[in-house]
Protein backbone atom coordinates (compact mmCIF):
# COMPACT_ATOMS: atom_id res chain seq x y z
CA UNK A 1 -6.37 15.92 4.41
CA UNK A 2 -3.48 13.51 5.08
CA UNK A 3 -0.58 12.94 3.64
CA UNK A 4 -1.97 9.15 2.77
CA UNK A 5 -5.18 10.56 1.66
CA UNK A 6 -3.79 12.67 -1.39
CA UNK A 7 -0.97 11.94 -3.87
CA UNK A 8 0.05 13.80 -6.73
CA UNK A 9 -1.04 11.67 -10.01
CA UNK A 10 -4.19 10.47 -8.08
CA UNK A 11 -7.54 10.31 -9.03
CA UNK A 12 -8.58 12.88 -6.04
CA UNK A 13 -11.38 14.63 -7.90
CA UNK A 14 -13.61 11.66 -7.77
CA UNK A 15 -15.71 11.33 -4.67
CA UNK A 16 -16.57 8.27 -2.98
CA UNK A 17 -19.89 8.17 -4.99
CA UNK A 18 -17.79 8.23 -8.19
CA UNK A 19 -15.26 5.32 -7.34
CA UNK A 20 -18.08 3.06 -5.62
CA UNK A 21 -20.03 3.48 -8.94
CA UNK A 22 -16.73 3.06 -11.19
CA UNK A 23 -15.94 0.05 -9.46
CA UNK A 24 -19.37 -1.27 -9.12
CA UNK A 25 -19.53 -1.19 -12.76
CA UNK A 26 -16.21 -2.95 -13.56
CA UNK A 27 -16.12 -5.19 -11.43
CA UNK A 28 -19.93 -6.64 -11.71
CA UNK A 29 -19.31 -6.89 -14.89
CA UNK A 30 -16.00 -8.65 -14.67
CA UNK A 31 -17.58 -11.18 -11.91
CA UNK A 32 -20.25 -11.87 -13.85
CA UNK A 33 -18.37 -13.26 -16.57
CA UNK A 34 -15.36 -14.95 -14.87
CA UNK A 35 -14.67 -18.15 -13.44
CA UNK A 36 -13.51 -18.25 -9.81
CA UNK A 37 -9.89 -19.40 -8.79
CA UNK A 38 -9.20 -21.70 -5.69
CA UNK A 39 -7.13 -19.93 -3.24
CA UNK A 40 -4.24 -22.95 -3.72
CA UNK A 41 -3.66 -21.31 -7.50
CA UNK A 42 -2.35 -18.10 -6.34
CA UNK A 43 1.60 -17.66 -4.82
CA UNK A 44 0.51 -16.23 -1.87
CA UNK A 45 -0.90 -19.53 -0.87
CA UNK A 46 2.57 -20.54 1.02
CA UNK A 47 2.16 -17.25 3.19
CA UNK A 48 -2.00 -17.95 3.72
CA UNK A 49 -1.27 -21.64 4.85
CA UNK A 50 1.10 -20.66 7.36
CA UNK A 51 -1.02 -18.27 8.86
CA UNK A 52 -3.74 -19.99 9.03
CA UNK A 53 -2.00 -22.58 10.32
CA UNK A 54 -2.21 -20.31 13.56
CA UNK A 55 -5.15 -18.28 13.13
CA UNK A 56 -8.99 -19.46 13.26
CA UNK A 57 -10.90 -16.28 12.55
CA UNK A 58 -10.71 -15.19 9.10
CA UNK A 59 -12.12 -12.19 6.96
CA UNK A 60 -11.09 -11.27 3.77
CA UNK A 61 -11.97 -8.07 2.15
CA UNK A 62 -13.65 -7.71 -1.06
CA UNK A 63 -12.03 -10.92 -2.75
CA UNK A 64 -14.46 -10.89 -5.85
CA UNK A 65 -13.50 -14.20 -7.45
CA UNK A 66 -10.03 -14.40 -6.44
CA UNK A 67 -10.22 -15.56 -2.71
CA UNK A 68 -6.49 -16.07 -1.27
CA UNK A 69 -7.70 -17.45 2.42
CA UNK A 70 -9.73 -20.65 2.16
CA UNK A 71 -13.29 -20.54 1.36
CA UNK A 72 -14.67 -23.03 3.98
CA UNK A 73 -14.14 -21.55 7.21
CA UNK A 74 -13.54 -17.70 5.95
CA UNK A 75 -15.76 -14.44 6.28
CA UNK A 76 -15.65 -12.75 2.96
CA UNK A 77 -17.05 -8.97 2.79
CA UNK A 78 -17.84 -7.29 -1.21
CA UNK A 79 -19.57 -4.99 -2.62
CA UNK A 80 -20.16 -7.35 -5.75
CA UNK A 81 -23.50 -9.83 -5.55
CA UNK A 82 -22.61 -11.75 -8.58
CA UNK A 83 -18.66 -11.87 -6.83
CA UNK A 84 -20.93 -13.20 -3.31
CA UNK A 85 -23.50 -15.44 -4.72
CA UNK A 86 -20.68 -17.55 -6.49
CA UNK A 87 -18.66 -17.74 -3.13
CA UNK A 88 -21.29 -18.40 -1.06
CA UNK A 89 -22.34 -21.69 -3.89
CA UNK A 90 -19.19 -23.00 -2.98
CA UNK A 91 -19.43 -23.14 0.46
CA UNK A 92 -18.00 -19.38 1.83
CA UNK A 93 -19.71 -17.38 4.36
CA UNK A 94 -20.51 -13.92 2.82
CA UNK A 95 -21.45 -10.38 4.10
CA UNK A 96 -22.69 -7.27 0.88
CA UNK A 97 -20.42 -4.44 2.65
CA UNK A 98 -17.75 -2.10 1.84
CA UNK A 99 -14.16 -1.36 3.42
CA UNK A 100 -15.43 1.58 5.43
CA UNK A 101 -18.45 -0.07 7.11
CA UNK A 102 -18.05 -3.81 7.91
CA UNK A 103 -20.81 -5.33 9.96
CA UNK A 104 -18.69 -6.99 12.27
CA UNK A 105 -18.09 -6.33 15.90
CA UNK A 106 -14.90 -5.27 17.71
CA UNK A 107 -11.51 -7.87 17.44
CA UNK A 108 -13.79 -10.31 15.57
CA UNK A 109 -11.19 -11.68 13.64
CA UNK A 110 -7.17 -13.23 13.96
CA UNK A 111 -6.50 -12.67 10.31
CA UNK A 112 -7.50 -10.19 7.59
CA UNK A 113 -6.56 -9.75 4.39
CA UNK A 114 -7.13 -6.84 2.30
CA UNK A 115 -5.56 -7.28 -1.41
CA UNK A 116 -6.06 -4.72 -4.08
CA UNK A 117 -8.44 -2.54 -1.56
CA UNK A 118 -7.05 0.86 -0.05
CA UNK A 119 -6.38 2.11 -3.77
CA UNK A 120 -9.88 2.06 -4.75
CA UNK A 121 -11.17 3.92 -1.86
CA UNK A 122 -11.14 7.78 -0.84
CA UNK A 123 -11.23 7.79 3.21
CA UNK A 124 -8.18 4.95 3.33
CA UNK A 125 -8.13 6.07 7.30
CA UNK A 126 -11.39 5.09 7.53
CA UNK A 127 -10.82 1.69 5.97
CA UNK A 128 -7.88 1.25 8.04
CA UNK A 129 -9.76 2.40 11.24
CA UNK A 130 -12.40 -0.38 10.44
CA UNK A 131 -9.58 -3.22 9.64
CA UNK A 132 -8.33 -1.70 13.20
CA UNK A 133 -11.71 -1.79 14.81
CA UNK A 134 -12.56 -5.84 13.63
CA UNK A 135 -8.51 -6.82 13.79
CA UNK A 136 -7.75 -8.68 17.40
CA UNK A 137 -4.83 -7.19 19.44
CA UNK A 138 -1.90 -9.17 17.69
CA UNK A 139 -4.04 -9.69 14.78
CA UNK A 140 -2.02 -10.69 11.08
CA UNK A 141 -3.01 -8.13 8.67
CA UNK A 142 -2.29 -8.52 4.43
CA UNK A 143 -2.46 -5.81 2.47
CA UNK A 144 -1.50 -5.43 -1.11
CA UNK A 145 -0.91 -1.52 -2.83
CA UNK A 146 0.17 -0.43 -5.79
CA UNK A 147 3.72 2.48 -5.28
CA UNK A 148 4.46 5.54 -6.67
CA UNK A 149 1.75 8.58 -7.60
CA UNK A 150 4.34 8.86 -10.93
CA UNK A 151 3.45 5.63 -11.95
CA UNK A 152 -0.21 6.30 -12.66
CA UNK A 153 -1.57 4.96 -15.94
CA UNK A 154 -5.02 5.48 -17.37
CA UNK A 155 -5.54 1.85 -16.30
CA UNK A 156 -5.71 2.80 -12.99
CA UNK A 157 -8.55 5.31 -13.86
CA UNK A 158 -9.84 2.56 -15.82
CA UNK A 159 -10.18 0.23 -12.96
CA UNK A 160 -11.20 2.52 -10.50
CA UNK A 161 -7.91 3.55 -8.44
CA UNK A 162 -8.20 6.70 -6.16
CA UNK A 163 -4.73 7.01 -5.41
CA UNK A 164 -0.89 5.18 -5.67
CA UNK A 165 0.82 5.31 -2.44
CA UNK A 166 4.99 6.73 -1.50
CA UNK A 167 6.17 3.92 1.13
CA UNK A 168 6.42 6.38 3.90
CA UNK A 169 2.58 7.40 3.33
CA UNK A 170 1.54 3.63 3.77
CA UNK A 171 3.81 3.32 6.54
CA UNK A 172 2.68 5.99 8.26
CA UNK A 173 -1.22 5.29 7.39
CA UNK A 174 -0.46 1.61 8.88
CA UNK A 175 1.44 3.14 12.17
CA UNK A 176 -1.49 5.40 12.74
CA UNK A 177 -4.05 2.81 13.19
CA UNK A 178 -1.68 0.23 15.04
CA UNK A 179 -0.16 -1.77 12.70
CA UNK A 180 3.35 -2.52 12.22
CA UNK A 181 5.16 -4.40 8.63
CA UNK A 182 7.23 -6.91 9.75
CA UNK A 183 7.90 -8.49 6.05
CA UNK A 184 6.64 -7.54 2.74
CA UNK A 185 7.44 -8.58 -1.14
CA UNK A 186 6.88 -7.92 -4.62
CA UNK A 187 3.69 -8.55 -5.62
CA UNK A 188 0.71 -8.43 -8.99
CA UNK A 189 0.39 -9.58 -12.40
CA UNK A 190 0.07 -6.57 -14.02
CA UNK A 191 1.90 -6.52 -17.49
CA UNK A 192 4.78 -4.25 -17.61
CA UNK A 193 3.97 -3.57 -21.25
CA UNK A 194 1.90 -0.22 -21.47
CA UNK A 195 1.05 -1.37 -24.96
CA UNK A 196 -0.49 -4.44 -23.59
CA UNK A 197 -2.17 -3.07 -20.83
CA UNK A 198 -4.06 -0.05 -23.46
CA UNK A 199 -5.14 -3.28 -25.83
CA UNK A 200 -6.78 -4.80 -22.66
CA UNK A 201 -8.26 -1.64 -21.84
CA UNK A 202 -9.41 -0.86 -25.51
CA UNK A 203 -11.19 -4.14 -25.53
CA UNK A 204 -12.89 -4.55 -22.10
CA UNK A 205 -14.32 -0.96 -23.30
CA UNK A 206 -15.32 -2.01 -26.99
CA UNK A 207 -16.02 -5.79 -27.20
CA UNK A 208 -16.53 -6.82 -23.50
CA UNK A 209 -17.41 -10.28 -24.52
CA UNK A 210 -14.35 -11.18 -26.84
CA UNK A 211 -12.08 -9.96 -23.63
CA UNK A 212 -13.97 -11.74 -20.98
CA UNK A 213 -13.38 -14.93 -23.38
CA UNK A 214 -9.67 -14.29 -23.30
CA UNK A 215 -9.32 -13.54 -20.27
CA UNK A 216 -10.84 -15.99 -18.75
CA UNK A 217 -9.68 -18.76 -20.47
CA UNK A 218 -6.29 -17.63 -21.60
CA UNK A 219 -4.58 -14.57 -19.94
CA UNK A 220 -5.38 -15.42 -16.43
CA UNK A 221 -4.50 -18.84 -16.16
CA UNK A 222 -1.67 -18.05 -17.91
CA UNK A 223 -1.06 -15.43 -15.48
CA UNK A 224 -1.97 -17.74 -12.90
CA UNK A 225 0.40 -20.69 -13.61
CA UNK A 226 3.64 -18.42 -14.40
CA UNK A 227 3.54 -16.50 -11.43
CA UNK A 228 6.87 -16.39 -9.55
CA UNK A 229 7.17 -17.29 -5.96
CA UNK A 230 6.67 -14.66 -3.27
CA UNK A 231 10.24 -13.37 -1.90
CA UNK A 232 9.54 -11.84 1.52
CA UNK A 233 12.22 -9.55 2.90
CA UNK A 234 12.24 -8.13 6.72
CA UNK A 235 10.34 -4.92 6.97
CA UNK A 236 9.11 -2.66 4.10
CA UNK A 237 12.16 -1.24 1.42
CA UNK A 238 11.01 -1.66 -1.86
CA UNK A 239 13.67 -1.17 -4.33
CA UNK A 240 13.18 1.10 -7.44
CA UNK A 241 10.43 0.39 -9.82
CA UNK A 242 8.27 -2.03 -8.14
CA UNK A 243 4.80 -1.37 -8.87
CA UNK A 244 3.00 -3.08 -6.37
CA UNK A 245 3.84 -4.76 -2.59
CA UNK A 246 2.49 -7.28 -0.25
CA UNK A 247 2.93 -6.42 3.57
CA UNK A 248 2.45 -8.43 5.99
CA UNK A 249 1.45 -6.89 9.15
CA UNK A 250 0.45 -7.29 12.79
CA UNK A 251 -1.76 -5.28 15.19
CA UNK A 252 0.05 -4.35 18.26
CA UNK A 253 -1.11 -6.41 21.10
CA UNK A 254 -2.42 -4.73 23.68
């Protein structure tokens, strides 16, 4: 087992059965129920546009109803049909597959994106080997992660997280499978409140409906509309306390 496989504070008991059902659960349910959010919304737009600006193969990995590349145009891969069906009504091109097996052939694809992925999955070499396998030589890779095996929470349990990763184990994991950071930034809406983040919890578990409501129609375009612009710094040295990073990353050319 690698050092990027297993972290202290992780959720390393649950086999890949366990998290594809956990997450299966959550977030069919949460697709079902939400709205989906153009790609211009979010503040990683600036960064998308100016790499697709140069790129013309796109795939983007289990988006659920918050794409970040642009739908026309874009291969989207998920495990979730009610996250697919919706894409696919307005106008993406859509593939029912998971991280670990994409049904794509070698250096399909200029641009992949990855956000919110490698911590819900237990063989994260595996999923890197396959972003690897489809990526082009020279290839932009994003990929958010949440830091820091000490930070665990119970929502990441909640949400289906296998693991939190130390910089060095997701530079390393990267490294491994020919990809290098060249910029990264802060990155996530997650509420720094613990209080806030148990209420959330509390209710998605007991009254599903009343959160969906509120979160659909309050809290994330809230979220949404206050988010602060991405600040991208050169290479990956996240400063103390951030919870979660954005790297942006190229495949070595051959």
């Amino acid at each position: 087992m690698t050092f990027a496989s297993f972290t202290p504070g992780s959720s390393s008991g649950r086999t890949d059965a366990d998290l594809i059902g956990s997450n299966k659960r959550f977030y069919d349910a949460l697709w079902s129920e939400a709205r989906l959010f153009a790609p211009e919304r979010f503040n990683t737009w600036p960064l998308v546009s100016e790499i697709v600006a140069r790129t013309s193969r796109r795939l983007e990995i289990a988006p659920g109803l918050r794409p970040r590349l642009p739908l026309a145009g874009t291969q989207f891969a998920d495990l979730s049909r009610p996250a697919l069906t919706e894409l696919a009504r307005h106008g993406a091109r859509v593939a029912n597959a998971m991280i670990g097996a994409l049904p794509f052939q070698d250096a399909s694809f200029d641009f992949v994106c990855a956000f919110d992925i490698l911590e819900h999955v237990v063989d994260d070499e595996g999923a890197l080997a396959e972003l690897a396998r489809v990526a082009e030589p020279g290839a932009s890779l994003l990929l958010s992660i949440p830091l820091h095996p000490e930070a665990w929470t119970a929502f990441d349990d909640f949400v289906g997280h296998y693991r939190r990763y130390e910089p060095e184990a997701i530079r390393a994991l990267l490294a491994r499978h020919g990809f290098t950071i060249e910029r990264s930034a802060v990155y996530g809406m997650q509420p720094k409140s613990s209080k806030l983040l148990d209420l959330g919890q509390w209710y998605l578990t007991h009254q599903r409906a009343r959160a969906m409501w509120w979160y659909n129609r309050v809290f994330m375009p809230l979220g949404v509309r206050f988010q602060k612009p991405l600040t991208f710094t050169p290479g990956f040295d996240p400063a103390p306390g951030v919870d979660e990073v954005l790297l942006v990353c190229r495949k070595a050319s051959i």
